[in-house]
Protein backbone atom coordinates (compact mmCIF):
# COMPACT_ATOMS: atom_id res chain seq x y z
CA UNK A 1 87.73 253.79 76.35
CA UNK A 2 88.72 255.47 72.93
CA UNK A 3 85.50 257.06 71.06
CA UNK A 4 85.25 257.22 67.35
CA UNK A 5 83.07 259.77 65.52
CA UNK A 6 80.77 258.97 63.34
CA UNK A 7 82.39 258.80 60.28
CA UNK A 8 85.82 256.74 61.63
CA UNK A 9 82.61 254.28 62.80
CA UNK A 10 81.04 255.00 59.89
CA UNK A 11 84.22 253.63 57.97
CA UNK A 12 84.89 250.59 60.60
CA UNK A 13 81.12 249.38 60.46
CA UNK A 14 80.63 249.90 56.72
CA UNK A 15 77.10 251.97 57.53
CA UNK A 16 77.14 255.48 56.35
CA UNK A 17 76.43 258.67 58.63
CA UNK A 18 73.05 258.89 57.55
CA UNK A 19 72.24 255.52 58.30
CA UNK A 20 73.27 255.29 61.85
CA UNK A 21 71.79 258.44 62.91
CA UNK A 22 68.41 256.65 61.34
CA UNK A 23 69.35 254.05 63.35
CA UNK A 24 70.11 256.34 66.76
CA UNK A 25 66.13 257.79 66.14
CA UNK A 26 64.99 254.24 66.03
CA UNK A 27 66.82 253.06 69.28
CA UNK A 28 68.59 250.41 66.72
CA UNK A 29 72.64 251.55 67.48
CA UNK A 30 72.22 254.99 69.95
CA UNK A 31 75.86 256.35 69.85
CA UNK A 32 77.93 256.32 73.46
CA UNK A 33 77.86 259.78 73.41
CA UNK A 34 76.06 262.93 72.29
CA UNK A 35 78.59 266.18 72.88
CA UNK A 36 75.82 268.83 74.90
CA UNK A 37 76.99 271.61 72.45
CA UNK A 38 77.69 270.07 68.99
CA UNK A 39 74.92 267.48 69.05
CA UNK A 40 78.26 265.49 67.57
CA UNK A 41 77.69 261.46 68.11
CA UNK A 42 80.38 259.46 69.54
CA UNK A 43 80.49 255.38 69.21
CA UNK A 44 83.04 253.36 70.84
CA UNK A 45 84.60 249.98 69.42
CA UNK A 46 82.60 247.39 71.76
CA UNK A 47 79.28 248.85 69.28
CA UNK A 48 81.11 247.78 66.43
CA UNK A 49 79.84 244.25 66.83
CA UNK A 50 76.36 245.32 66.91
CA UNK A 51 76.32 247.50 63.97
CA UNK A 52 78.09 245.20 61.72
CA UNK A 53 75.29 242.45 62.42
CA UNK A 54 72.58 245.35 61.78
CA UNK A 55 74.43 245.93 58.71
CA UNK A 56 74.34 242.52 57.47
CA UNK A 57 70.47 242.41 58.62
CA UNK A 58 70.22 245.48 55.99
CA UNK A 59 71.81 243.49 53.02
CA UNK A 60 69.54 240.58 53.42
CA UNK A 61 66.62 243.03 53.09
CA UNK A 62 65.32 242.24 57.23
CA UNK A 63 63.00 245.38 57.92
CA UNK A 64 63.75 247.41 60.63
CA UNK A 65 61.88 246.41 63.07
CA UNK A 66 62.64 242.80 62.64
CA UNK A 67 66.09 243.67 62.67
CA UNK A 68 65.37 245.27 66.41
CA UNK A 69 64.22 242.32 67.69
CA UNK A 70 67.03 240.32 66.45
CA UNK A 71 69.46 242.64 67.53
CA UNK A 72 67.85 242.42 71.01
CA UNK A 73 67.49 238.76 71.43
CA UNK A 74 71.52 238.59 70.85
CA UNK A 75 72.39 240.92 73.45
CA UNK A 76 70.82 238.29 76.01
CA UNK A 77 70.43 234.84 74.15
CA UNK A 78 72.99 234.67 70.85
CA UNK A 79 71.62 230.99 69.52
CA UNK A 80 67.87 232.79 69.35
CA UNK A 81 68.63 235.37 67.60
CA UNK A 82 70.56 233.25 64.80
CA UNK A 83 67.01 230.82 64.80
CA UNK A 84 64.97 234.47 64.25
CA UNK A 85 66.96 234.89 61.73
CA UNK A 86 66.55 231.80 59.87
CA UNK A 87 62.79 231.86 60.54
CA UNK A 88 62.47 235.47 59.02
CA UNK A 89 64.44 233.82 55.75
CA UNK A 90 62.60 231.20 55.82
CA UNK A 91 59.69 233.42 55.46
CA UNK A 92 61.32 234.97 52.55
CA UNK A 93 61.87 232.11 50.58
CA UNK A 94 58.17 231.02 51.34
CA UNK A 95 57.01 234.67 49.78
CA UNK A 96 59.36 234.20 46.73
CA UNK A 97 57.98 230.60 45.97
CA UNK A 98 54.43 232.10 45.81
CA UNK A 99 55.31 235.56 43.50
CA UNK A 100 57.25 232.84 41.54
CA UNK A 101 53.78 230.83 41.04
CA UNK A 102 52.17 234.24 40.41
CA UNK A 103 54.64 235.21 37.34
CA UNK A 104 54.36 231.79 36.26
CA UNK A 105 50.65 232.09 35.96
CA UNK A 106 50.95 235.70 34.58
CA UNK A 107 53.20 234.25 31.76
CA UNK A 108 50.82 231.78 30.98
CA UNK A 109 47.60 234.09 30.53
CA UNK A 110 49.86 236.62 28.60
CA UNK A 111 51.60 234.15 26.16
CA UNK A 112 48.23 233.10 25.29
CA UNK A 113 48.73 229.84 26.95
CA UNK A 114 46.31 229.53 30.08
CA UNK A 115 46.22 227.14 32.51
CA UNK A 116 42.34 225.64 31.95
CA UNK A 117 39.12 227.15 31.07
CA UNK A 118 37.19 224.47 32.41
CA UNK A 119 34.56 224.58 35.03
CA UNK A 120 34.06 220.88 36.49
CA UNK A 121 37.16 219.45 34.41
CA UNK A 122 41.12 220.19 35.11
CA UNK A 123 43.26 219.94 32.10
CA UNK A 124 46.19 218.33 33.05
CA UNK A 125 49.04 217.09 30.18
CA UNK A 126 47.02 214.31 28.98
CA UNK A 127 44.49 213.64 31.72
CA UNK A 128 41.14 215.28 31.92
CA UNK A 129 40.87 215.27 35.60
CA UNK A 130 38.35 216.26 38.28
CA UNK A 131 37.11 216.85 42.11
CA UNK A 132 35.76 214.09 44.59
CA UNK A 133 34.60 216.16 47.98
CA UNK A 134 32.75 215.85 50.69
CA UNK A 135 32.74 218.31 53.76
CA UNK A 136 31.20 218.05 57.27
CA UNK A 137 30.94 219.76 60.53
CA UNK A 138 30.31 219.30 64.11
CA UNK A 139 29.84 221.69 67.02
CA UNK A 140 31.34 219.50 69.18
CA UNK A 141 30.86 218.47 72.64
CA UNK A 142 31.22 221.85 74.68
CA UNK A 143 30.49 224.53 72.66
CA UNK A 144 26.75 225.88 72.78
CA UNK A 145 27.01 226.52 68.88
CA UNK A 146 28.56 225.85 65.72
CA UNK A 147 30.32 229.42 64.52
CA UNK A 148 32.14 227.02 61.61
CA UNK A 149 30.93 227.18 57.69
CA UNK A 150 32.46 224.64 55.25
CA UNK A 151 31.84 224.26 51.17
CA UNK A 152 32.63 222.09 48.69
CA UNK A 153 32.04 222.11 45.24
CA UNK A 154 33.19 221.09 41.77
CA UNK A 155 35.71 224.20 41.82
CA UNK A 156 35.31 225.50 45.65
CA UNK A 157 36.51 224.38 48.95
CA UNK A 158 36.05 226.59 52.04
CA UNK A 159 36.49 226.16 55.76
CA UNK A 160 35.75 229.16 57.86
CA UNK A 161 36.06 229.49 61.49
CA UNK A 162 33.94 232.49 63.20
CA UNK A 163 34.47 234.02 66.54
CA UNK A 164 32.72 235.98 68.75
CA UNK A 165 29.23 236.71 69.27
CA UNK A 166 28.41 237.31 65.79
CA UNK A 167 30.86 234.35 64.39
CA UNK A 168 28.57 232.27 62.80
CA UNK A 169 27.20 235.38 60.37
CA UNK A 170 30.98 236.13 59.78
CA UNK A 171 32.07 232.80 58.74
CA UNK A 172 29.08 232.48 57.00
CA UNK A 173 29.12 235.78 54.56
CA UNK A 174 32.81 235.08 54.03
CA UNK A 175 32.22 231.31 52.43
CA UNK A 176 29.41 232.98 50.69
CA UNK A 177 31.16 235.68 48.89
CA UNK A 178 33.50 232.80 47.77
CA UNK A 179 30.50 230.50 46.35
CA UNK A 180 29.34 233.92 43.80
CA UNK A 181 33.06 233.23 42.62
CA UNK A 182 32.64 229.47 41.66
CA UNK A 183 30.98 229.53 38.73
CA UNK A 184 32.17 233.00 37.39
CA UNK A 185 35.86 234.11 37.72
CA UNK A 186 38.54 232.27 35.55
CA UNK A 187 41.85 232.40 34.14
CA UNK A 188 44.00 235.67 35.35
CA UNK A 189 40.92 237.28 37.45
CA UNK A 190 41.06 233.84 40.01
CA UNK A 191 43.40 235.57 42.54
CA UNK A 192 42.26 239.27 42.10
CA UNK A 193 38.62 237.93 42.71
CA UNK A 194 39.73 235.81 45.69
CA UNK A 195 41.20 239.13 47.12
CA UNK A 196 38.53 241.54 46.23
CA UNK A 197 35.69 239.37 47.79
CA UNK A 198 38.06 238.92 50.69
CA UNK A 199 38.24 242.70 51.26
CA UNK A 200 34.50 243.27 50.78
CA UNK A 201 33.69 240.69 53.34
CA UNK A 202 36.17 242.96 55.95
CA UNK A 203 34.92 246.06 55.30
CA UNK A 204 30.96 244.89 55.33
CA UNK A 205 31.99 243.28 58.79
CA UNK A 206 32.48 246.72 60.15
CA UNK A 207 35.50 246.39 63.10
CA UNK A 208 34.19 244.63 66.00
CA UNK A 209 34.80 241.98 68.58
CA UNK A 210 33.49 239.42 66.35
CA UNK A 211 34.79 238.15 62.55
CA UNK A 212 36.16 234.95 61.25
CA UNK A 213 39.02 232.90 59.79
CA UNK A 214 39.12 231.64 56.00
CA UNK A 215 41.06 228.78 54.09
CA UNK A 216 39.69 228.25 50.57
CA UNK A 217 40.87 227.00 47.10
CA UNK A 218 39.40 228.13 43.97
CA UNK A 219 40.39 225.62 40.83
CA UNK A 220 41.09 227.41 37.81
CA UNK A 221 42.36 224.78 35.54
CA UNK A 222 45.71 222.89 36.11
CA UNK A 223 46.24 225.27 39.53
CA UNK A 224 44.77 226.35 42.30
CA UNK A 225 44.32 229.59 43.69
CA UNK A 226 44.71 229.37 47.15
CA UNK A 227 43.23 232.01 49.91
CA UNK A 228 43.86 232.41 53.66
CA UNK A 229 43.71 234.57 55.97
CA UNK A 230 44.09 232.88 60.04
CA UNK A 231 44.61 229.67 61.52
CA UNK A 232 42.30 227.31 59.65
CA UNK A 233 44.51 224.80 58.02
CA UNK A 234 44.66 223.28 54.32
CA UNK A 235 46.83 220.16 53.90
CA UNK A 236 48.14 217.93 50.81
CA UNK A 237 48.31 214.74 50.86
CA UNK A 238 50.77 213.94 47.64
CA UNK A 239 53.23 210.58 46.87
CA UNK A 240 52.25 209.47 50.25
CA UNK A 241 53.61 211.72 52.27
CA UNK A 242 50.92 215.01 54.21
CA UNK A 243 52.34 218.52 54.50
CA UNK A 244 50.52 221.96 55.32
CA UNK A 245 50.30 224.21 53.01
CA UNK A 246 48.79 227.46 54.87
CA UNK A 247 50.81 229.26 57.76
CA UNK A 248 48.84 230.28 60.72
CA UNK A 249 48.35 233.59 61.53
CA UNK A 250 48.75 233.11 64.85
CA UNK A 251 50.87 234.97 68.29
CA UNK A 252 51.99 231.45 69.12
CA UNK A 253 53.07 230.76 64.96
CA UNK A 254 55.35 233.82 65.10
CA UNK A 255 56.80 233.25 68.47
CA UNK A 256 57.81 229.46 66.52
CA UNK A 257 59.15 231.05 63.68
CA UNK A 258 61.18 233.86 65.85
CA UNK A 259 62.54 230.71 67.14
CA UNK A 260 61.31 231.74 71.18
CA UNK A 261 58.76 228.86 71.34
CA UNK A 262 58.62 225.05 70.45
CA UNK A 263 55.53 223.54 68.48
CA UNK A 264 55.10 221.68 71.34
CA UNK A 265 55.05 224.21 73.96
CA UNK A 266 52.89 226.22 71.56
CA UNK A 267 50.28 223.76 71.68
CA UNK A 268 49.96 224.71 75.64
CA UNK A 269 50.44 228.00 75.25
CA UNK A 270 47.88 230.38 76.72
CA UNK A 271 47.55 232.80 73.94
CA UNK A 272 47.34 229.56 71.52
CA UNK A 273 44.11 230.85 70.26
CA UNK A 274 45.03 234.63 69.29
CA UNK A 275 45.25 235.59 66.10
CA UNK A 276 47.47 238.23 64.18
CA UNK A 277 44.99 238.19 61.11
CA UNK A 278 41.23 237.94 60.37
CA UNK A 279 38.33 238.99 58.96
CA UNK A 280 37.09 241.26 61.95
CA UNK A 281 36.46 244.87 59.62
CA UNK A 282 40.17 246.02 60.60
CA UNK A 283 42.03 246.31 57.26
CA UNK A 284 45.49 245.69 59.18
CA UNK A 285 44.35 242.23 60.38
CA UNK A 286 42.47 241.30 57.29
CA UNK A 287 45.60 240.41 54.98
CA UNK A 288 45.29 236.84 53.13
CA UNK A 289 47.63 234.66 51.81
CA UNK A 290 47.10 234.22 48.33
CA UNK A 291 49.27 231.70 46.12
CA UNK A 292 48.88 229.89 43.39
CA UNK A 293 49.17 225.54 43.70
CA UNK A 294 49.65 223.14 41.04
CA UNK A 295 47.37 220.09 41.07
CA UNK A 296 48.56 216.72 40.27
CA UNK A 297 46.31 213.62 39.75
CA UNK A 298 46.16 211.71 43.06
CA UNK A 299 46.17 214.59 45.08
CA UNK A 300 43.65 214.84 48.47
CA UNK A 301 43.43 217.96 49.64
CA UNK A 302 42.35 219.17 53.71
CA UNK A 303 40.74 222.24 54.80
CA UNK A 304 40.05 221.99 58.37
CA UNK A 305 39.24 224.70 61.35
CA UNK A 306 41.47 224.49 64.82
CA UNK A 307 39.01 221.89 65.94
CA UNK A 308 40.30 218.89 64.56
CA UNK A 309 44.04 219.92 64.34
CA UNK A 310 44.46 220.84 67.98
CA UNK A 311 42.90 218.12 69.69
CA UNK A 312 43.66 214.90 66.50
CA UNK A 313 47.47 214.00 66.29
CA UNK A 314 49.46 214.59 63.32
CA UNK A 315 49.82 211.08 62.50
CA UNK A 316 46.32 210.29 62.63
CA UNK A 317 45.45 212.89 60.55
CA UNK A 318 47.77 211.41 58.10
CA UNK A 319 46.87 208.11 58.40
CA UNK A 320 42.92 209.02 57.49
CA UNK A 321 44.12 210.78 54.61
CA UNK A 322 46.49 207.72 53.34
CA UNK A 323 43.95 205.04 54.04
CA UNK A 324 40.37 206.31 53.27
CA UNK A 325 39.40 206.16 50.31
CA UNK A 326 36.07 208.35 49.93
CA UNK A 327 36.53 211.89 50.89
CA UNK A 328 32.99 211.31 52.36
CA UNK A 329 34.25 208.22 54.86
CA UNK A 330 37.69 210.83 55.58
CA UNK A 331 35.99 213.38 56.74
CA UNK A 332 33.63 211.25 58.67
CA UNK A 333 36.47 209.66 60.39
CA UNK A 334 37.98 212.79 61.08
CA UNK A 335 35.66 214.67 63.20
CA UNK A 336 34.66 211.62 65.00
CA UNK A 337 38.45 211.67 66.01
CA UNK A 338 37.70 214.67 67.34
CA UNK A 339 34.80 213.82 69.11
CA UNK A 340 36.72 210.58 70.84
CA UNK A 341 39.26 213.20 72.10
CA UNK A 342 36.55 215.56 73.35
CA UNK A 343 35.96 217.96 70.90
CA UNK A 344 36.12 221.30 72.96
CA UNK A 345 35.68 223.59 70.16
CA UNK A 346 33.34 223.17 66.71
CA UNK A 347 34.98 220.80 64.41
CA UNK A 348 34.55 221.59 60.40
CA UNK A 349 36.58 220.39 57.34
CA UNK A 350 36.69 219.58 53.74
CA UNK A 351 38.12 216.65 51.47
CA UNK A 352 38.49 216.79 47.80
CA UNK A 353 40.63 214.31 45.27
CA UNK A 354 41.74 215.55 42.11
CA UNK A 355 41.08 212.22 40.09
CA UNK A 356 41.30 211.00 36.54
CA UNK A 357 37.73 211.69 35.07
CA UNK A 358 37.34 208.41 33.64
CA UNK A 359 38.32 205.92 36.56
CA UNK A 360 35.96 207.44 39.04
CA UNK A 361 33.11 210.03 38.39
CA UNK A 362 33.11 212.80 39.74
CA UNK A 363 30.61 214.30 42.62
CA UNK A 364 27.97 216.97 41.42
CA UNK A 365 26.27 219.44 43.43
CA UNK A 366 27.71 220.70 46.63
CA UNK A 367 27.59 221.02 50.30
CA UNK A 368 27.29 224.19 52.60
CA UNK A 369 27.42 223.84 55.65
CA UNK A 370 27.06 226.81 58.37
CA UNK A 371 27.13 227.80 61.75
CA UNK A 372 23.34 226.81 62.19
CA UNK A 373 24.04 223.64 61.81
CA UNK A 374 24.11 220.86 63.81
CA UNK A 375 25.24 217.23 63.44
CA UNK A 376 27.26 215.77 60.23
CA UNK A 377 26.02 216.09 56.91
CA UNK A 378 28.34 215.79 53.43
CA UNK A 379 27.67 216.03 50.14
């Protein structure tokens, strides 16, 4: 078989010489041949194929390593590397959508035009509009205790799911550090707060074999600033029609979006349960998603821990959210869904409706709820 040299495959594969001797240290394209004496690589025209697909890879921005993997899931199994692909840009375009909502926000605060000062209220074109909520937890029928922590307020939902022996102080603390936000960061400092008290809730937890998920929202006006870091889940219910708007951060999540595993051979999956990020005091696992979310009157909004999603179908879930009217009764109904189907792990979550001030008041106080408690209790 003919070899080339590096720069005649240089030329054919449209990578330059430095490039594919990066890509010969990283075990991404290692040439045919090394000469003993020159250290000169060799490549021969059956590589071309590969390097022209880590090539493209390059121009659509795919890291390295992620551009590894696909190259080695289409040496044995060609339609799963094309679906890693697509997951990977579908990750991109999910990443994009949220820096767009973050420059749209920026705009706002710089142009002197922000989205709401308001505490309680929303200001939405025309509508002054505000939260209904209600949040309750349950540890379930096999689980000793309940490691969950919910909120809800007039400006604050939270769901956090602890694990480990210390779980229910982690979930706790993290909720908490959220509730010193409520009634004190606005405007531009929503998401910067949301992160900060995010990162001082990992570092006081110290890395150990215990920490916690987190899926909060923060209202700051006519958005809201969402936080998560895990696989606790927040839905929307909007027009009718339910869709998540968190990603789990999850072995089993990734494996989906690499396109190696169905949903619904994820859901038996052994390694369901581990996760690729929480709050456990290791900075590498503790990185949240943080977006901002526009609010529209009529919206109901879910936070919910693994306990009621893994064990309550989809379309019940949906059908709660369409048909209940009190975010009180919802969330009622939901866990003891959850409870009918056995409830193996603690079962927590939260229900607010952004409403027209003026048709229905809105709730005041709020509820915490934590992993020392027991039974159902709302606000």
């Amino acid at each position: 078989m003919d070899e080339l040299t590096i720069g005649a495959f240089a030329r054919a594969s449209r990578l330059s010489p430095k490039a594919l001797r990066l890509y010969d240290e990283l075990g991404l394209l290692t040439p045919a041949r090394v000469d003993e004496v020159t250290g000169y690589r060799y490549y021969t025209e059956a590589q071309l194929e590969r390097a022209r697909l880590v090539a493209w890879l390059r121009r659509v921005g795919m890291p390295l390593v992620r551009i590894g993997e696909v190259c080695a899931l289409y040496e044995t199994d060609t339609p799963a590397a094309g679906l890693a692909v697509g997951a990977y840009w579908a990750q991109v375009e999910k990443e994009t959508a949220a820096r767009r909502d973050l420059v749209t926000f920026l705009v706002d605060q710089l142009s002197g035009n922000p989205a709401g000062k308001g505490v309680e209220a929303m200001s939405l074109p025309g509508r002054n509009t505000v939260m209904r909520y209600a949040a309750g937890s349950d540890r379930g029928l096999v689980r000793p205790v309940n490691q969950d922590t919910a909120y809800a307020g007039s400006r604050l939902l939270a769901v956090a799911d602890g694990f480990g022996e210390d779980g229910a102080r982690a979930s706790g603390a993290a909720v908490e550090a959220l509730v010193a936000l409520e009634g004190s960061v606005r405007g531009a400092d929503v998401l910067n707060g949301l992160a900060d008290a995010v990162d001082r809730v990992n570092r006081a937890s110290g890395a150990s074999e215990s920490g916690t998920t987190l899926t909060a929202m923060l209202w700051t006006g006519s958005r809201l600033a969402l936080v998560h870091v895990g696989d606790t889940r927040a839905y929307l219910l909007r027009g009718g029609e339910v869709s998540r708007i968190t990603h789990d951060h999850t072995l089993v999540q990734s494996m989906i979006d690499a396109g190696t595993l169905t949903p619904d051979e994820a859901a038996s999956h052994p390694q369901r349960a581990l996760l690729l990020r929480a709050l456990d005091g290791t900075e590498a696992h503790a990185r949240p998603d943080l977006r901002l979310h526009d609010v529209e009157p009529g919206d109901r909004y879910l936070l919910c821990s693994d306990g009621l999603f893994t064990v309550v179908r989809p379309d019940d879930i949906g059908r709660v959210l369409r048909t209940t009217a009190d975010p009180e009764d919802a969330v009622h109904e939901l866990i003891a869904l959850a409870l009918a189907a056995g409830a193996p792990d603690n079962v927590t979550c939260a229900v607010a409706d952004a409403v027209v001030a003026d048709a229905v008041p809105a709730r005041s106080g709020s509820a915490r709820l934590d992993g020392a408690f027991r039974g159902q209790r709302f606000s």
